[in-house]
PDB file of N, CA and C in Angstrom:
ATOM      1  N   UNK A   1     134.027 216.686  22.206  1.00  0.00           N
ATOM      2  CA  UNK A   1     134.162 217.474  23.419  1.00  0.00           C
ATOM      3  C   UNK A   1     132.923 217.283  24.281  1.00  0.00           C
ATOM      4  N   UNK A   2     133.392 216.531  25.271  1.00  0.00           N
ATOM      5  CA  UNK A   2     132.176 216.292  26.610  1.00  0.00           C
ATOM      6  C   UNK A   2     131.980 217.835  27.150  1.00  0.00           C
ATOM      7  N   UNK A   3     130.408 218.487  27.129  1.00  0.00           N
ATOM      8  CA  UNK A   3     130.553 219.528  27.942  1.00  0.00           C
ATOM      9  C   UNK A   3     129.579 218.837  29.333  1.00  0.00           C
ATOM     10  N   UNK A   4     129.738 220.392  30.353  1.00  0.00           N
ATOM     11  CA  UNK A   4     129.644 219.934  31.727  1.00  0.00           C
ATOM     12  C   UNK A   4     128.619 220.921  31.669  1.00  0.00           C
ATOM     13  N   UNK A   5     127.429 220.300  32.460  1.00  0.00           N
ATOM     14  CA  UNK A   5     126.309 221.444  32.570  1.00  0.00           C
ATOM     15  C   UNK A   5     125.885 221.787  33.884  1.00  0.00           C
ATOM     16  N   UNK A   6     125.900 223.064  34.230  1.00  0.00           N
ATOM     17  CA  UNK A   6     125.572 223.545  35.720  1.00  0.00           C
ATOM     18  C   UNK A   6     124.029 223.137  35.400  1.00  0.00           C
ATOM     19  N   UNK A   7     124.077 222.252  37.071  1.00  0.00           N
ATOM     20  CA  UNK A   7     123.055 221.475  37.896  1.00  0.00           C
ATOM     21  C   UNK A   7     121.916 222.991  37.969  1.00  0.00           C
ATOM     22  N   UNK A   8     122.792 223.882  38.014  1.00  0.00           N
ATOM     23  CA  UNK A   8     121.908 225.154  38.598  1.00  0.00           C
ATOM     24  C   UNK A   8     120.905 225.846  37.156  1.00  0.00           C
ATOM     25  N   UNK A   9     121.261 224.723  35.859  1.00  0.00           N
ATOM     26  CA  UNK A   9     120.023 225.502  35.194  1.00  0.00           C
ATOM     27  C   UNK A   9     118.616 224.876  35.286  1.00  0.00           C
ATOM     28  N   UNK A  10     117.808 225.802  34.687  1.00  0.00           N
ATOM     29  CA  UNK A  10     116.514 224.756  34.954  1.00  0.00           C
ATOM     30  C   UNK A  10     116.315 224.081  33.278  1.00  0.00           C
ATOM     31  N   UNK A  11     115.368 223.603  32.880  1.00  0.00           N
ATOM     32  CA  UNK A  11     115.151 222.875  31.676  1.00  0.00           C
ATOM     33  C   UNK A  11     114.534 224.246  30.914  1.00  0.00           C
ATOM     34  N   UNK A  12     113.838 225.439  31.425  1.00  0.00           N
ATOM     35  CA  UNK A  12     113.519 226.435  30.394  1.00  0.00           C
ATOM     36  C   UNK A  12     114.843 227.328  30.139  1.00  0.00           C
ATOM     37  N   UNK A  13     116.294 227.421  30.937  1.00  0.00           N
ATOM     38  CA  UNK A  13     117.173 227.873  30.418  1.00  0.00           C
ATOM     39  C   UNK A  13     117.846 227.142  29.237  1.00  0.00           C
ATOM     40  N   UNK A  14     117.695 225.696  29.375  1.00  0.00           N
ATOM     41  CA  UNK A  14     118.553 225.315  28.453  1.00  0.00           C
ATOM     42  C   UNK A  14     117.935 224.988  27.193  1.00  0.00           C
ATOM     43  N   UNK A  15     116.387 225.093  27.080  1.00  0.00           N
ATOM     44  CA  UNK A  15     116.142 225.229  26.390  1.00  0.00           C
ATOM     45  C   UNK A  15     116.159 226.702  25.390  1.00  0.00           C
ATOM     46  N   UNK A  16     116.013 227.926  26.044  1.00  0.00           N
ATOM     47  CA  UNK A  16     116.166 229.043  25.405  1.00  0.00           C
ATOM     48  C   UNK A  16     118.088 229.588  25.074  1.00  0.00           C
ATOM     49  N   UNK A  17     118.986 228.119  25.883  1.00  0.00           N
ATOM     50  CA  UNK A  17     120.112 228.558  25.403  1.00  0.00           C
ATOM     51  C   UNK A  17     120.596 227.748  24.157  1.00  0.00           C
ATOM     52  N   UNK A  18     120.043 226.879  23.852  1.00  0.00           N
ATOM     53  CA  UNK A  18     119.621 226.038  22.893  1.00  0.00           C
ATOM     54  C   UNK A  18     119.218 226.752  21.719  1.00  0.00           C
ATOM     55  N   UNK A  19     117.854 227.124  22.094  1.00  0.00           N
ATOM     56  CA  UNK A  19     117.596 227.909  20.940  1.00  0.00           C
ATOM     57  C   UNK A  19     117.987 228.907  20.587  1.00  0.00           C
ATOM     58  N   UNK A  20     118.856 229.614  20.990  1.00  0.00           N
ATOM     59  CA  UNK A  20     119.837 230.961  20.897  1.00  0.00           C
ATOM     60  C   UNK A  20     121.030 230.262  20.015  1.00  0.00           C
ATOM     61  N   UNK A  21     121.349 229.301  20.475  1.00  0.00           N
ATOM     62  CA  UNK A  21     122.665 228.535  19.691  1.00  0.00           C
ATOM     63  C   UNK A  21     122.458 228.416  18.507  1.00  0.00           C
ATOM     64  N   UNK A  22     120.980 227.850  17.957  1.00  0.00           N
ATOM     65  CA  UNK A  22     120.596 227.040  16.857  1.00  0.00           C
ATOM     66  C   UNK A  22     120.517 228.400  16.201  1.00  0.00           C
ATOM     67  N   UNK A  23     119.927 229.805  16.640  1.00  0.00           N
ATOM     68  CA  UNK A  23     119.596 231.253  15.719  1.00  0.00           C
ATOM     69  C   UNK A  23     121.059 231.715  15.484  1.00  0.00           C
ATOM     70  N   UNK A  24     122.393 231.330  16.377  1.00  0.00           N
ATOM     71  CA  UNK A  24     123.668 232.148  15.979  1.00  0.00           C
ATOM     72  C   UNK A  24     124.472 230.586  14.867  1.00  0.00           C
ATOM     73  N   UNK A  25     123.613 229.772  14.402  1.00  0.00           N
ATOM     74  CA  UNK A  25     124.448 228.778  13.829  1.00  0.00           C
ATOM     75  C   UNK A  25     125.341 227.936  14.325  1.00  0.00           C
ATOM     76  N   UNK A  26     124.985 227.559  15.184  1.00  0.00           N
ATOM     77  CA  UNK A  26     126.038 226.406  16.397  1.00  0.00           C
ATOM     78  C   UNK A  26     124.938 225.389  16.575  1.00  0.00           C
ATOM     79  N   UNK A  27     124.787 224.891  15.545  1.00  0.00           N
ATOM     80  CA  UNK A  27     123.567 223.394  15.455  1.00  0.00           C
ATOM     81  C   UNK A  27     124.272 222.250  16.453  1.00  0.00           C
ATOM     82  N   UNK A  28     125.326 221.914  16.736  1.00  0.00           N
ATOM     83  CA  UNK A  28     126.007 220.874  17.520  1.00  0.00           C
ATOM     84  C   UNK A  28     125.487 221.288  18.994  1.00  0.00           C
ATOM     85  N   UNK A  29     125.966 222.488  19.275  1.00  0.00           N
ATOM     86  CA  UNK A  29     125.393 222.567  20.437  1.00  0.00           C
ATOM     87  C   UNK A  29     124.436 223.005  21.030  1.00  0.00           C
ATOM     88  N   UNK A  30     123.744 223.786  20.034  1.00  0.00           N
ATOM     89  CA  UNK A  30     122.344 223.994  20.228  1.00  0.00           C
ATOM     90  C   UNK A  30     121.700 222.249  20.276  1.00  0.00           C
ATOM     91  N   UNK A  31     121.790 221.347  19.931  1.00  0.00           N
ATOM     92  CA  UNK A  31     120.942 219.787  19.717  1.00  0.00           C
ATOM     93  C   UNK A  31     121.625 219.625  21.378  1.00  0.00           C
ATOM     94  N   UNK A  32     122.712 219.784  21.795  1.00  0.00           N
ATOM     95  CA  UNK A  32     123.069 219.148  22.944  1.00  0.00           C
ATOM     96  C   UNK A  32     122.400 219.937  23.989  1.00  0.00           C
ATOM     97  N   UNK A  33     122.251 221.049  24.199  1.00  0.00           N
ATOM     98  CA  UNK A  33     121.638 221.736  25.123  1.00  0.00           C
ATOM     99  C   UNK A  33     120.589 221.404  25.233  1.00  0.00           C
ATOM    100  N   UNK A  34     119.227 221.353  23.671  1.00  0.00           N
ATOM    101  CA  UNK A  34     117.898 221.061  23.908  1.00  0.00           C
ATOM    102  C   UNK A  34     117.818 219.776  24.425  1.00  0.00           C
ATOM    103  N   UNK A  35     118.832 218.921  24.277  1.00  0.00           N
ATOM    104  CA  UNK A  35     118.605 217.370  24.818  1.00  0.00           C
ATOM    105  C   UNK A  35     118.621 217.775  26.435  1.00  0.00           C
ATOM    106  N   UNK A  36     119.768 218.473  26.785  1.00  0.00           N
ATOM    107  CA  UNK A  36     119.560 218.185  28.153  1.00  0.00           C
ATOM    108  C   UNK A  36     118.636 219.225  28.769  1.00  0.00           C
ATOM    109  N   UNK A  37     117.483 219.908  28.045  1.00  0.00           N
ATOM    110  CA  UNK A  37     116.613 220.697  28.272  1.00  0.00           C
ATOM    111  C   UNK A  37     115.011 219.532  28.415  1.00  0.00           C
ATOM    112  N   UNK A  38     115.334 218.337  27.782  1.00  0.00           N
ATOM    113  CA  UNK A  38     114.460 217.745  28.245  1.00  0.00           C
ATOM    114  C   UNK A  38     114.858 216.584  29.007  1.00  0.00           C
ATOM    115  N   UNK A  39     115.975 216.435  29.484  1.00  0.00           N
ATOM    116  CA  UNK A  39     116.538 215.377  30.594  1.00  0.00           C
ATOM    117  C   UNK A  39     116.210 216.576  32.128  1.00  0.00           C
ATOM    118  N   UNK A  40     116.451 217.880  32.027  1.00  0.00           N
ATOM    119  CA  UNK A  40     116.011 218.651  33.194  1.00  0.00           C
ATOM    120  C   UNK A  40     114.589 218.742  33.131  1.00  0.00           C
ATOM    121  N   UNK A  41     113.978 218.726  32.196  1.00  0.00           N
ATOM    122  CA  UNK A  41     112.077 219.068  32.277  1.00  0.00           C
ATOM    123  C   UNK A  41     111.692 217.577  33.069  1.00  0.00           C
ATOM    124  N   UNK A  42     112.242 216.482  32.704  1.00  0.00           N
ATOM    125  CA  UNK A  42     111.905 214.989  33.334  1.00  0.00           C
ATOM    126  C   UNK A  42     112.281 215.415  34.619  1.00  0.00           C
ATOM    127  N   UNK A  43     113.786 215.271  34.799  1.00  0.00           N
ATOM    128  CA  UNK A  43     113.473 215.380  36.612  1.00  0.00           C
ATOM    129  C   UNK A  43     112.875 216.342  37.189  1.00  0.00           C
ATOM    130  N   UNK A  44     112.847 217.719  36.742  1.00  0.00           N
ATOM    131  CA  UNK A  44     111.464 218.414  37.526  1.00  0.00           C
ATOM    132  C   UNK A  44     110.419 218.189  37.514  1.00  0.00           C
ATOM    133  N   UNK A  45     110.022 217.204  36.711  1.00  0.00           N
ATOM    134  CA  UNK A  45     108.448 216.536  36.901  1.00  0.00           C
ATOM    135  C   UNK A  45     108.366 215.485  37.310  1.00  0.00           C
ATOM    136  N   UNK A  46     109.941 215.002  38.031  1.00  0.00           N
ATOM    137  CA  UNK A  46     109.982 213.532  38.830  1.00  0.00           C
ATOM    138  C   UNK A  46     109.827 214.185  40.575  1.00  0.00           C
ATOM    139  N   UNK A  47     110.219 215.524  40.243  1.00  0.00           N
ATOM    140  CA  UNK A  47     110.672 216.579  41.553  1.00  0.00           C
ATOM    141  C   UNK A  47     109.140 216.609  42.469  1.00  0.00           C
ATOM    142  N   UNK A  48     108.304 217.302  41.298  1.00  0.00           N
ATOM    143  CA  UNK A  48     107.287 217.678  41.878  1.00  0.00           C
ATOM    144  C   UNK A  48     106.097 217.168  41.738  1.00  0.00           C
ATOM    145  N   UNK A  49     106.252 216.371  40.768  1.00  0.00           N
ATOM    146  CA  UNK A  49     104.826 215.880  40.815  1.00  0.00           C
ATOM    147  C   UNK A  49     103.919 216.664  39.767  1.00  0.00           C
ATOM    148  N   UNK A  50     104.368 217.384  38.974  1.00  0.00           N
ATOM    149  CA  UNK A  50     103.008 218.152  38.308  1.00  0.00           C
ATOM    150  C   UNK A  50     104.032 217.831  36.478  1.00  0.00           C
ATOM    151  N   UNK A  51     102.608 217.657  35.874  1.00  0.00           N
ATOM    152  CA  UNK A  51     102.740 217.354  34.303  1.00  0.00           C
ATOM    153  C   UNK A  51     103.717 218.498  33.841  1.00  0.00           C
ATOM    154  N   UNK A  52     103.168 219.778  34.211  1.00  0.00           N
ATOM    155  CA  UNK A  52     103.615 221.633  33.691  1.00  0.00           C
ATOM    156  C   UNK A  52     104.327 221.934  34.721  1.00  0.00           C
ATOM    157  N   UNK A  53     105.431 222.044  34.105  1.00  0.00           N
ATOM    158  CA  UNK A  53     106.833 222.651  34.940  1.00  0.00           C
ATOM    159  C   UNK A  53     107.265 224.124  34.126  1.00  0.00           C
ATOM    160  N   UNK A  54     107.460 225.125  34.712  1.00  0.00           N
ATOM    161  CA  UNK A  54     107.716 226.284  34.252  1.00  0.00           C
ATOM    162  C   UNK A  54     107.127 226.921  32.872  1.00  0.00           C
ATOM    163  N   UNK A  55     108.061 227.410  32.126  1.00  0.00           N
ATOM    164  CA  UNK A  55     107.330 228.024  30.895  1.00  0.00           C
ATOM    165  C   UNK A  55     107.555 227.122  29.574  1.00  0.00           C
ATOM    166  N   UNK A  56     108.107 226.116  29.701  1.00  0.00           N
ATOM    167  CA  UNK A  56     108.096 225.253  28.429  1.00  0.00           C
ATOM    168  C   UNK A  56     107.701 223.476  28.607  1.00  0.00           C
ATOM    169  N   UNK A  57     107.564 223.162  27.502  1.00  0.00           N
ATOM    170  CA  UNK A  57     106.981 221.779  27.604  1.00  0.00           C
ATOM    171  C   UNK A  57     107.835 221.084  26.469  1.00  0.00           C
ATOM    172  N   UNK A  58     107.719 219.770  26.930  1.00  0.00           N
ATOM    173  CA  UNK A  58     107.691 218.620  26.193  1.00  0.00           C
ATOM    174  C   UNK A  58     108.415 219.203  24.509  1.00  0.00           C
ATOM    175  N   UNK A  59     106.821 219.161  24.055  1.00  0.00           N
ATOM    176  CA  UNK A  59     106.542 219.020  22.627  1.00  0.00           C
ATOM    177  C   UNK A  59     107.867 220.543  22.449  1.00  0.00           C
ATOM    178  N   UNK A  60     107.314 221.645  22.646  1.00  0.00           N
ATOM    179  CA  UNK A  60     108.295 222.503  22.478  1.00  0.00           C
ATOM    180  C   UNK A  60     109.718 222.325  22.305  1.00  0.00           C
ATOM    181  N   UNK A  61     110.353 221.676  23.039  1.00  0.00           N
ATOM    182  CA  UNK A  61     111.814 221.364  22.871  1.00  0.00           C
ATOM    183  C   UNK A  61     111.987 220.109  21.690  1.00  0.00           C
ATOM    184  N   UNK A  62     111.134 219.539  21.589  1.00  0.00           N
ATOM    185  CA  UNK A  62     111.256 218.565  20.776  1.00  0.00           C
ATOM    186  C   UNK A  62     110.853 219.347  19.531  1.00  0.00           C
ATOM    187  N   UNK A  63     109.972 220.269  19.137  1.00  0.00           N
ATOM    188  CA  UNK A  63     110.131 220.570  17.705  1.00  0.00           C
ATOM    189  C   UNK A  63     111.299 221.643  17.701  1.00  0.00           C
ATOM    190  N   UNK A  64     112.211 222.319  18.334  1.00  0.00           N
ATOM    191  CA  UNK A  64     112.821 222.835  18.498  1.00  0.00           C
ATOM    192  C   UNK A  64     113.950 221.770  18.098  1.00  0.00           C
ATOM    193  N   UNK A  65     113.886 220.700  18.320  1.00  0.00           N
ATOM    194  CA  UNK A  65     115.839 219.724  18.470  1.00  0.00           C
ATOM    195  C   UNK A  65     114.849 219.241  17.012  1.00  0.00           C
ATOM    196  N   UNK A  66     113.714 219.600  16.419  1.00  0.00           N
ATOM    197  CA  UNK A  66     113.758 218.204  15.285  1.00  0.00           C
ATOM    198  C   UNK A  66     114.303 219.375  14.418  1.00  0.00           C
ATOM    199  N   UNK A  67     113.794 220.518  14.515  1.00  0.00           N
ATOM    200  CA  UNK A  67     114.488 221.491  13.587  1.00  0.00           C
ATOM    201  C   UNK A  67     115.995 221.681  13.639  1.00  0.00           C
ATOM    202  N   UNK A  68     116.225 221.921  14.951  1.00  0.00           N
ATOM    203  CA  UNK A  68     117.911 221.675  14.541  1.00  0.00           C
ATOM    204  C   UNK A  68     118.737 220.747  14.719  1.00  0.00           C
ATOM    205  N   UNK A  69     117.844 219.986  14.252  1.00  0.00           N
ATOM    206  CA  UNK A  69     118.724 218.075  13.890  1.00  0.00           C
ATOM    207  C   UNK A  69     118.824 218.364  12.441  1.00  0.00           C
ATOM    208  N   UNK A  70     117.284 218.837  11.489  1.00  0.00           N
ATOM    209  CA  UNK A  70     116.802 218.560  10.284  1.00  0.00           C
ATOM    210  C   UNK A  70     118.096 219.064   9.439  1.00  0.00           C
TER     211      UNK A  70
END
């Protein structure tokens, strides 16, 4: 199942909807959300120009998807 993701979140929603998924046991889509939690953190830092975009980073989402890959 292809899901469709509103353009209108930012990369710290989908990361905290991500990690909400992975705490209620929905590992499939919790991994798909954090992925596109760091495909939105890239283009807002293609957007603006600055390394730190909102309240999460990089590394954060990534130990977040290695845990709920593991």
């Amino acid at each position: 199942m292809e899901m469709n993701f509103s353009s209108n979140f930012t990369a710290s929603e989908c990361f905290w909807l991500g990690r909400n998924l992975y705490v209620a046991g929905d590992l499939k889509y919790a991994a798909e959300w954090l992925i596109q939690a760091r495909i939105r953190l890239a283009e807002e830092r293609k957007e603006s120009n600055e390394e730190f975009i909102g309240q999460i980073t990089d590394v954060q989402i990534l130990e977040q998807l290695s845990i709920t890959m593991f």
